[in-house]
PDB file of N, CA and C in Angstrom:
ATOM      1  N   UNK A   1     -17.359 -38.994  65.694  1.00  0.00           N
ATOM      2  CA  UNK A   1     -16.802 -39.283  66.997  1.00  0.00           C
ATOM      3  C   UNK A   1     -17.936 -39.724  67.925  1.00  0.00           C
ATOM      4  N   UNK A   2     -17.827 -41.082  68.818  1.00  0.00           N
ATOM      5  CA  UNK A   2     -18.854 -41.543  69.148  1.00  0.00           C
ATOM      6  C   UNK A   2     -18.644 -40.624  71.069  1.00  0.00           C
ATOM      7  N   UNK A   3     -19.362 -40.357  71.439  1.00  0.00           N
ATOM      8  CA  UNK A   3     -19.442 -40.296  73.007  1.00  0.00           C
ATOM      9  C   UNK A   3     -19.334 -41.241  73.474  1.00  0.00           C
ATOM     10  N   UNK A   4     -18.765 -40.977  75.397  1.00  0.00           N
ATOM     11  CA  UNK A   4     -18.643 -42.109  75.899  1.00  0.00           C
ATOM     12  C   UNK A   4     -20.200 -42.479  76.270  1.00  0.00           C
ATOM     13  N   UNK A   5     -20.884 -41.187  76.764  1.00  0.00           N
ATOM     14  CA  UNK A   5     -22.360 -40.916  77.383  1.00  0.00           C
ATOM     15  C   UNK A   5     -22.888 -42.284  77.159  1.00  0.00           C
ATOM     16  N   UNK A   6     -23.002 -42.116  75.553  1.00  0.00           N
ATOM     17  CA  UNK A   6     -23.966 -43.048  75.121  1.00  0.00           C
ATOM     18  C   UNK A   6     -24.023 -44.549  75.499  1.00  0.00           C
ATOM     19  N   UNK A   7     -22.593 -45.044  75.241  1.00  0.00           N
ATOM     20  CA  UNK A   7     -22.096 -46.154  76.074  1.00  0.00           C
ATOM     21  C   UNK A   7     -22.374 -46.288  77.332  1.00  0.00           C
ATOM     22  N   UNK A   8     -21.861 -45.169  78.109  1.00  0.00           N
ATOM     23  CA  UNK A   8     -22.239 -45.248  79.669  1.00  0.00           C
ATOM     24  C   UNK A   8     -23.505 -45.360  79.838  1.00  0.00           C
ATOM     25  N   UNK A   9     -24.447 -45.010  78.973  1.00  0.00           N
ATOM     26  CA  UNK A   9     -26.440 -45.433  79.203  1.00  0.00           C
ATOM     27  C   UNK A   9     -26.771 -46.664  78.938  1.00  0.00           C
ATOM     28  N   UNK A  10     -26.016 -47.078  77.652  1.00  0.00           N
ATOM     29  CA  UNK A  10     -26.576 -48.460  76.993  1.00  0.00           C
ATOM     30  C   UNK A  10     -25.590 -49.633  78.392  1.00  0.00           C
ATOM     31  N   UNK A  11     -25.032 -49.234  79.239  1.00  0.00           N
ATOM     32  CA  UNK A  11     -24.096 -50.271  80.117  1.00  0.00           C
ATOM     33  C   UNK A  11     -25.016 -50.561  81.535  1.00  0.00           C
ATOM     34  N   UNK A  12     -24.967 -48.777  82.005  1.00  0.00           N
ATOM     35  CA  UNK A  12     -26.249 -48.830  83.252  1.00  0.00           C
ATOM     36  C   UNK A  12     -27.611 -48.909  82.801  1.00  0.00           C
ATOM     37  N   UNK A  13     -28.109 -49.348  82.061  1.00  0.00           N
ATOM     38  CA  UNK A  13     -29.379 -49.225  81.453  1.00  0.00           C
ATOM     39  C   UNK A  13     -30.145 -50.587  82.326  1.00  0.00           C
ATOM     40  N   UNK A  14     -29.573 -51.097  82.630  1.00  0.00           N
ATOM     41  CA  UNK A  14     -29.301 -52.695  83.198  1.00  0.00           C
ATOM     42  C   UNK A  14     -29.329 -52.378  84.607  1.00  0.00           C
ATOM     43  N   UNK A  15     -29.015 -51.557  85.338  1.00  0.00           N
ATOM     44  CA  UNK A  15     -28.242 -51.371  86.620  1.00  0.00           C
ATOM     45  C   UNK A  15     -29.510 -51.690  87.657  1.00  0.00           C
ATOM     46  N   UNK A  16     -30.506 -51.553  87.885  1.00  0.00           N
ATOM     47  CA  UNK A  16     -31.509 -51.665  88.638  1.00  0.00           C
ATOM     48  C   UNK A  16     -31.994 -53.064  89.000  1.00  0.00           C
ATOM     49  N   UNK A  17     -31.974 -53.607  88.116  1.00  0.00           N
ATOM     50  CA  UNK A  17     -32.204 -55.422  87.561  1.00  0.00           C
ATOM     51  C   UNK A  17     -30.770 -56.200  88.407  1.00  0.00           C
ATOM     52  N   UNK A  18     -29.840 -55.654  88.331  1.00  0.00           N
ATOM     53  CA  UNK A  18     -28.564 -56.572  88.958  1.00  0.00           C
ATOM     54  C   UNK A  18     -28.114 -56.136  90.011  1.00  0.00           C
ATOM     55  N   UNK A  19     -28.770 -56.386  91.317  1.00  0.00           N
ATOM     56  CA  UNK A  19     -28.872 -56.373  92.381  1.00  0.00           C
ATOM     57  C   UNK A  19     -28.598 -57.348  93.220  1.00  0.00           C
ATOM     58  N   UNK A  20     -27.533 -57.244  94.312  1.00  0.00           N
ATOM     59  CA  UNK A  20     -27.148 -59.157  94.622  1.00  0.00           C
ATOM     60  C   UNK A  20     -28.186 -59.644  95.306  1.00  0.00           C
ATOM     61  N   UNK A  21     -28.066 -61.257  95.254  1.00  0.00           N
ATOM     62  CA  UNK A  21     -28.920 -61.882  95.612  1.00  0.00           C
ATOM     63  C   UNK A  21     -29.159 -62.082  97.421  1.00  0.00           C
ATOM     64  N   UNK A  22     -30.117 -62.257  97.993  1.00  0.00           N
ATOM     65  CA  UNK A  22     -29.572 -62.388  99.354  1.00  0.00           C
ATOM     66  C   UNK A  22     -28.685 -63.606  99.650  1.00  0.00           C
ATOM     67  N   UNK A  23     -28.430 -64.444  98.814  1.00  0.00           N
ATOM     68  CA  UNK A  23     -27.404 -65.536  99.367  1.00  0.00           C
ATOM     69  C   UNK A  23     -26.051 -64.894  99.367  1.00  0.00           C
ATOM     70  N   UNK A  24     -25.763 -63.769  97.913  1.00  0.00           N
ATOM     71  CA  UNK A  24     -24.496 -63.331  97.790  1.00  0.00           C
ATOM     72  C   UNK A  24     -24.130 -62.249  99.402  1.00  0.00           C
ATOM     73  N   UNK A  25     -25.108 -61.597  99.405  1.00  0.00           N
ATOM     74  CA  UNK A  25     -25.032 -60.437 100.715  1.00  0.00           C
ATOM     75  C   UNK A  25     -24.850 -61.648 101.935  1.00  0.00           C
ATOM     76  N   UNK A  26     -25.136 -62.379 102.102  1.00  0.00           N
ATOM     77  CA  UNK A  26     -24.728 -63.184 103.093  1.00  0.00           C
ATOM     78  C   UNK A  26     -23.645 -64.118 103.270  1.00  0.00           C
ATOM     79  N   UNK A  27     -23.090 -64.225 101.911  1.00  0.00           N
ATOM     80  CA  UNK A  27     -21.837 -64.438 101.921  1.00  0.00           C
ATOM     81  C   UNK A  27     -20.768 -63.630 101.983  1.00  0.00           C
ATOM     82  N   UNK A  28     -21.421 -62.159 101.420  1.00  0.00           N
ATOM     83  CA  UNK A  28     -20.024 -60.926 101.700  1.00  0.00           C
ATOM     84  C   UNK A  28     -20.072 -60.542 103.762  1.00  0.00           C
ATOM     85  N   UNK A  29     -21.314 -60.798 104.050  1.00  0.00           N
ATOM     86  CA  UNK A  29     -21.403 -60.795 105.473  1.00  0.00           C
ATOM     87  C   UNK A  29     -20.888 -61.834 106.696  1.00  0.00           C
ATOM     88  N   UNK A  30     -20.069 -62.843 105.694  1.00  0.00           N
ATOM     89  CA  UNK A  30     -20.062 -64.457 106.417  1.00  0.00           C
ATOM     90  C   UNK A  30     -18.043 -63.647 106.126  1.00  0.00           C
ATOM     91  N   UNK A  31     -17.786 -63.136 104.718  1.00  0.00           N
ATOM     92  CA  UNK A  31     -16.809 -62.695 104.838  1.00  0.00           C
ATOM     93  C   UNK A  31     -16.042 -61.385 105.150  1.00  0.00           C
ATOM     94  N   UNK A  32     -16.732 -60.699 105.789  1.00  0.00           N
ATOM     95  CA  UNK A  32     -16.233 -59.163 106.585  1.00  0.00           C
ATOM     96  C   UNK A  32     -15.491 -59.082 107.179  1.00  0.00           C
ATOM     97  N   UNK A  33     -15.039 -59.687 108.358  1.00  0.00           N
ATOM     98  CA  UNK A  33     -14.083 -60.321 108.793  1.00  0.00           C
ATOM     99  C   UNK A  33     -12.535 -60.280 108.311  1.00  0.00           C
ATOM    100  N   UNK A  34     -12.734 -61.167 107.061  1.00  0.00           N
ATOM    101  CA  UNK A  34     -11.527 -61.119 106.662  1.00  0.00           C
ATOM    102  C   UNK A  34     -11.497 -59.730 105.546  1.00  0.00           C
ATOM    103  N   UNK A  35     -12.300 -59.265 105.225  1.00  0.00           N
ATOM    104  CA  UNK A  35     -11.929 -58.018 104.311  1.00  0.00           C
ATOM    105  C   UNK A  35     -11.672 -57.142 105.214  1.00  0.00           C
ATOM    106  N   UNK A  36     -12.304 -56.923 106.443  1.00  0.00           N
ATOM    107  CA  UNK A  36     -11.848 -55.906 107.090  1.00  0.00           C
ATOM    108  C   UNK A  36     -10.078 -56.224 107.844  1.00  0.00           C
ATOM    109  N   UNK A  37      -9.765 -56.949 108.001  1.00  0.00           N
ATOM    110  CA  UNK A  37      -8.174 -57.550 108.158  1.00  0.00           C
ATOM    111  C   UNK A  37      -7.413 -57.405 107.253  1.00  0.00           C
ATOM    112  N   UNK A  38      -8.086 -57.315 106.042  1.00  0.00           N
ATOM    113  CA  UNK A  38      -7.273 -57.310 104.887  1.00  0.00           C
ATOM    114  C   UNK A  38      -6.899 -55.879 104.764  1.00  0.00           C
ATOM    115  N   UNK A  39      -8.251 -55.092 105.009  1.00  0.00           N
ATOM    116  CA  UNK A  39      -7.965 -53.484 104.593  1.00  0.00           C
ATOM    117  C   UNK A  39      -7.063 -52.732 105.857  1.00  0.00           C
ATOM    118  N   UNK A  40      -7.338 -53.653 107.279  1.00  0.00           N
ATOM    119  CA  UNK A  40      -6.142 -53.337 108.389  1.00  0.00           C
ATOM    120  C   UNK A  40      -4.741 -53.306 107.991  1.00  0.00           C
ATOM    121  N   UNK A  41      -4.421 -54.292 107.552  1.00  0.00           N
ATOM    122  CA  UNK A  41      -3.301 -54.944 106.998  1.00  0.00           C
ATOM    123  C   UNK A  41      -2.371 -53.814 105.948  1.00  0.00           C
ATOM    124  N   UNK A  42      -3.159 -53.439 105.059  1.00  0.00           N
ATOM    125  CA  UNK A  42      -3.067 -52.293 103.704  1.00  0.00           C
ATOM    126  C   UNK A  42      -2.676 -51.441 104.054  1.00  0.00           C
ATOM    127  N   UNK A  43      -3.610 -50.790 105.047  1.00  0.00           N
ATOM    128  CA  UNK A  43      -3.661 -49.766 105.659  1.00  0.00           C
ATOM    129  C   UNK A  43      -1.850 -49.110 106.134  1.00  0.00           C
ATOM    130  N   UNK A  44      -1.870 -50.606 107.181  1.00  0.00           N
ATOM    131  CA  UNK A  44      -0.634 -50.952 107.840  1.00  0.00           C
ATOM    132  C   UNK A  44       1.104 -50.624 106.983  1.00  0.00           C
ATOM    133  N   UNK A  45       0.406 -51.439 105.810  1.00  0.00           N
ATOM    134  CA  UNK A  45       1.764 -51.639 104.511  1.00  0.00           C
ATOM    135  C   UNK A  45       1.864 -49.793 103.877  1.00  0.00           C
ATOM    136  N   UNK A  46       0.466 -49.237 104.068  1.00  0.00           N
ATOM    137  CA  UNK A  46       0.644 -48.442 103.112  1.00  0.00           C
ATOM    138  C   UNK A  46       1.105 -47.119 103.744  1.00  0.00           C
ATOM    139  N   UNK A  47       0.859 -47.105 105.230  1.00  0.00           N
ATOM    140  CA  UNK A  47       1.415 -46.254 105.802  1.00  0.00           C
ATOM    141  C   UNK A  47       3.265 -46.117 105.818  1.00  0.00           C
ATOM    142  N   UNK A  48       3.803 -47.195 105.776  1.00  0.00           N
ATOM    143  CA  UNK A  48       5.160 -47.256 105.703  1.00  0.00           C
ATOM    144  C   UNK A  48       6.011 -46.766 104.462  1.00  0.00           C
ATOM    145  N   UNK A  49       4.522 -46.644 103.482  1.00  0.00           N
ATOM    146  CA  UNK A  49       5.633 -46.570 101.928  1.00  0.00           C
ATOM    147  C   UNK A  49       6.392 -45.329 102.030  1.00  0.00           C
ATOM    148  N   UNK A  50       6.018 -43.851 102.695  1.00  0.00           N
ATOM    149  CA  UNK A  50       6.703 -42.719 101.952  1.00  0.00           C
ATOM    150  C   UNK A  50       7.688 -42.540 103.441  1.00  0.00           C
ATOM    151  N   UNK A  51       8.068 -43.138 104.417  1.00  0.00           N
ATOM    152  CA  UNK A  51       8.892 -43.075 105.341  1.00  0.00           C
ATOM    153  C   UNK A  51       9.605 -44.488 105.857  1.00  0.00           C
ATOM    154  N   UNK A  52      10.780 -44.414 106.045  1.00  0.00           N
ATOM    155  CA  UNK A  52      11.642 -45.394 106.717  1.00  0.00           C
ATOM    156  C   UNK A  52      10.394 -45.822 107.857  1.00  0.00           C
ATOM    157  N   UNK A  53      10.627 -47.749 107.012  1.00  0.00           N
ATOM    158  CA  UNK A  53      10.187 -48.545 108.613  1.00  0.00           C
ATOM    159  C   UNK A  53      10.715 -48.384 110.299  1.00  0.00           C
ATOM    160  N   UNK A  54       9.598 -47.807 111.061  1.00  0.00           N
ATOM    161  CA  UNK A  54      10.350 -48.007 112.622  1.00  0.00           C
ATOM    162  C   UNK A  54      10.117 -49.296 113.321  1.00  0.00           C
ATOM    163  N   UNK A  55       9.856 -49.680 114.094  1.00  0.00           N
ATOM    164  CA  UNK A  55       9.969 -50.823 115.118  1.00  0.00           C
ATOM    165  C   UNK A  55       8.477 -50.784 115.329  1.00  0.00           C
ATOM    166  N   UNK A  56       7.802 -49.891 115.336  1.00  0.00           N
ATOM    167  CA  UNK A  56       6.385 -49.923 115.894  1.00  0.00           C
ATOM    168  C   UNK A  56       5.328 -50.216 114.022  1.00  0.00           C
ATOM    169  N   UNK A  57       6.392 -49.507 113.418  1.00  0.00           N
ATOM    170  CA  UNK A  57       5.555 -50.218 111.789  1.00  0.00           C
ATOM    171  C   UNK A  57       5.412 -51.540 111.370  1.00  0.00           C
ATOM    172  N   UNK A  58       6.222 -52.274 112.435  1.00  0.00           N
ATOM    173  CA  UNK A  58       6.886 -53.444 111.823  1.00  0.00           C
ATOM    174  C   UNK A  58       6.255 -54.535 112.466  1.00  0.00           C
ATOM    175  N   UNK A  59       5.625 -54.177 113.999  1.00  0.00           N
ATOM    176  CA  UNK A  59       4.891 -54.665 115.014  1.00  0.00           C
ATOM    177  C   UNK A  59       2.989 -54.315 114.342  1.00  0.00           C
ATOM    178  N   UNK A  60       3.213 -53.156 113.910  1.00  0.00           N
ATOM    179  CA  UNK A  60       1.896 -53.103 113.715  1.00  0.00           C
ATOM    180  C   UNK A  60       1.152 -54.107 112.601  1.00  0.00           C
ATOM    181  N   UNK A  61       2.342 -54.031 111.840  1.00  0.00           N
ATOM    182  CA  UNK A  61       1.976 -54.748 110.245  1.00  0.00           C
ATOM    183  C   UNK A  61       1.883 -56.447 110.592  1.00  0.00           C
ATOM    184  N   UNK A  62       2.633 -56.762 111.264  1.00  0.00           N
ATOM    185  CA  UNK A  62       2.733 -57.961 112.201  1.00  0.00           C
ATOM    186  C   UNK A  62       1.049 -58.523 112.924  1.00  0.00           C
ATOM    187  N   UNK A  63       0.928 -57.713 113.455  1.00  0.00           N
ATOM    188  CA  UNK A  63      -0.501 -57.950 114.462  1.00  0.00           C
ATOM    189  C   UNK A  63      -1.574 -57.742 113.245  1.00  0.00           C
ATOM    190  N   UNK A  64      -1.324 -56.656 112.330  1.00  0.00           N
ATOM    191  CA  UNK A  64      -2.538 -56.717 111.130  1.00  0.00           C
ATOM    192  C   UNK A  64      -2.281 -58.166 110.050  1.00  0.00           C
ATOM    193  N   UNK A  65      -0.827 -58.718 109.767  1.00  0.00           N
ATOM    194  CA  UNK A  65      -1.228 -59.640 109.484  1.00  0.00           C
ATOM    195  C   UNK A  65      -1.590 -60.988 109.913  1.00  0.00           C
ATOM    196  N   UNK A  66      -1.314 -61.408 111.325  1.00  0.00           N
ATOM    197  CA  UNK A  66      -2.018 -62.085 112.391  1.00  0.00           C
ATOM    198  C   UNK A  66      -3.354 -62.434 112.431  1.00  0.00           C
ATOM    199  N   UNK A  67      -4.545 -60.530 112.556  1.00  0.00           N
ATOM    200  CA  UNK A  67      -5.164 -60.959 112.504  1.00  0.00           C
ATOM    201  C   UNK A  67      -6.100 -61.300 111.065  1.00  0.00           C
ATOM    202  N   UNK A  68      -4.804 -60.637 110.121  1.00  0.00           N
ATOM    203  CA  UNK A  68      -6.059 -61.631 108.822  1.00  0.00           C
ATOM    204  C   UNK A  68      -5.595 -63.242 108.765  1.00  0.00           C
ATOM    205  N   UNK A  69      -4.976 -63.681 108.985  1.00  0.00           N
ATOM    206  CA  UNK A  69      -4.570 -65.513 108.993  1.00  0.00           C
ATOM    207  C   UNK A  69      -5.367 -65.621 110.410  1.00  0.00           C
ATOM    208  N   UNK A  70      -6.003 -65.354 111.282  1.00  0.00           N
ATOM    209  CA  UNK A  70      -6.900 -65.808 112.137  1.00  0.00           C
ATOM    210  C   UNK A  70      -8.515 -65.789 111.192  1.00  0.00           C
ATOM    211  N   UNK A  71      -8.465 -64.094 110.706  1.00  0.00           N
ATOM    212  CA  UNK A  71     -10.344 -64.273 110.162  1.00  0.00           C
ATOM    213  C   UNK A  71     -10.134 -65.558 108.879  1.00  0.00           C
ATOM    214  N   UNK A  72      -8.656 -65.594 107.910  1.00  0.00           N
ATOM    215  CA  UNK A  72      -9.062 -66.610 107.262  1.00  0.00           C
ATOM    216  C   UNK A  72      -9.059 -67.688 108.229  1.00  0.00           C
ATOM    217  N   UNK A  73      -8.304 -68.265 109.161  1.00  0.00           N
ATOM    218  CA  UNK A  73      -8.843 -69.648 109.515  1.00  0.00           C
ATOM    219  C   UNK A  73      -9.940 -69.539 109.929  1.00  0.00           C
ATOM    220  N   UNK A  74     -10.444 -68.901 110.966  1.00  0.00           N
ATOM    221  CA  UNK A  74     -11.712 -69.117 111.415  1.00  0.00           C
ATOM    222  C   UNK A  74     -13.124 -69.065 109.809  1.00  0.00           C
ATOM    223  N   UNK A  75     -12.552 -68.348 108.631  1.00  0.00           N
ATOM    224  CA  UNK A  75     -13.538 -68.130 107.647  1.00  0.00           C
ATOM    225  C   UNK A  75     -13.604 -69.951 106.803  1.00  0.00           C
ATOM    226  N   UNK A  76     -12.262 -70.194 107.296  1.00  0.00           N
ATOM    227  CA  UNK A  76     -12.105 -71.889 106.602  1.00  0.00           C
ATOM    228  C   UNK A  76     -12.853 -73.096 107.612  1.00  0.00           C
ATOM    229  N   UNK A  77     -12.611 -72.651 108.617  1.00  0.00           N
ATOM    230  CA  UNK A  77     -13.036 -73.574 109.452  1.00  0.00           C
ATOM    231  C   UNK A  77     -14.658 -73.771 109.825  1.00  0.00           C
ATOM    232  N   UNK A  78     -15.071 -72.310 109.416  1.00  0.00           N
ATOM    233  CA  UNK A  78     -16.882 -72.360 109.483  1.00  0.00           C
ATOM    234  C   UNK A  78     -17.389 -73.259 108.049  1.00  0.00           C
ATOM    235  N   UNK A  79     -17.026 -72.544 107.514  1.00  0.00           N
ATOM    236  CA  UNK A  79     -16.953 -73.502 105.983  1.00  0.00           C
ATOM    237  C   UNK A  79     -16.664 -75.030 105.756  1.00  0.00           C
ATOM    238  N   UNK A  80     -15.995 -75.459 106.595  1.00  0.00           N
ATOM    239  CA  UNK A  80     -15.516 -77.173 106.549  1.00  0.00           C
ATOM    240  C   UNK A  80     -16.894 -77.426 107.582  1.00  0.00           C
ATOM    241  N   UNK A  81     -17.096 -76.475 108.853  1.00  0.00           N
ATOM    242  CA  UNK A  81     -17.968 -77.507 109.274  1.00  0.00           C
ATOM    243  C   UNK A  81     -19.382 -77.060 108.248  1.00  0.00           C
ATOM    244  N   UNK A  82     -19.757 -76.227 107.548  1.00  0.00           N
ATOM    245  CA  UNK A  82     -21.333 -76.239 106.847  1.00  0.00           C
ATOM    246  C   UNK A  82     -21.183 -76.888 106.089  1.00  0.00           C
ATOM    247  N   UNK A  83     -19.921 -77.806 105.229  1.00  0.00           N
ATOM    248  CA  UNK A  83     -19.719 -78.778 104.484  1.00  0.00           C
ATOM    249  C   UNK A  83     -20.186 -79.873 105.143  1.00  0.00           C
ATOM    250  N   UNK A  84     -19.623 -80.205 106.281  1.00  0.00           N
ATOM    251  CA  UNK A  84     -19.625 -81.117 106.991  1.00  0.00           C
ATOM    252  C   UNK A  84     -21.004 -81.754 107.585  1.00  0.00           C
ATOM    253  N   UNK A  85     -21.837 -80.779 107.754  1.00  0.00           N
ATOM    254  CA  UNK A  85     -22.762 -81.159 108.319  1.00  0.00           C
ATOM    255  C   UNK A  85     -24.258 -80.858 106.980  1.00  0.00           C
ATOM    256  N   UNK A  86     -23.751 -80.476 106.194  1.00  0.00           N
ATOM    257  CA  UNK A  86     -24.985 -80.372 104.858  1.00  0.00           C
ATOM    258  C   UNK A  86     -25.422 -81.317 104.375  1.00  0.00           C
ATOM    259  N   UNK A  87     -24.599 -82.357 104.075  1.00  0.00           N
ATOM    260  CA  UNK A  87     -25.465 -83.378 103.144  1.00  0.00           C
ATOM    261  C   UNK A  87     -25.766 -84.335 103.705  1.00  0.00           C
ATOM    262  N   UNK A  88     -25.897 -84.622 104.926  1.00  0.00           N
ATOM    263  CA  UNK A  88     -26.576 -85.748 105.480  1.00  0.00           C
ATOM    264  C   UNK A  88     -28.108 -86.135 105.289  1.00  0.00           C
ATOM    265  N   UNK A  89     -28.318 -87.206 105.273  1.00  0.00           N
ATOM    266  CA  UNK A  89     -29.869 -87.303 105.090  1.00  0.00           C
ATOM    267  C   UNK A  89     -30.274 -88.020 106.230  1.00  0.00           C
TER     268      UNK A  89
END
């Protein structure tokens, strides 16, 4: 019978070495915004599951999903213009 241990060493054995890059950290930082809207949003949906929707669940979930279709446009629209303005010579 094999352990998992052993597996679990030979997997993180690696773990120190794969560290994100600073371009990736600056892209999870370019997208916070919308993850944090997203987890508003969840939050919002997930509070409703074990009780009947009221009027104020329905408003809230509303404004949380509002503001994630704002962080995505504004996350699309920064993006079209660093397209936009990158490859010029």
């Amino acid at each position: 019978m094999e352990h998992i241990v052993t597996v679990q060493d030979a997997v993180t054995a690696f773990a120190p070495w794969r560290e994100p890059t600073d371009a990736e950290l600056d892209a999870i930082e370019l997208e916070m915004p919308v993850i944090t809207a997203d987890i508003a949003l969840l939050d919002a949906q997930i509070m409703t599951l074990d009780r009947p929707v009221t009027e104020l669940d329905i408003r809230r979930i509303r404004r949380a999903h509002n503001r994630l279709l704002t962080a995505r446009r504004e996350l699309s629209n920064r993006s079209a213009v660093a397209d936009l303005s990158g490859g010029a010579a």
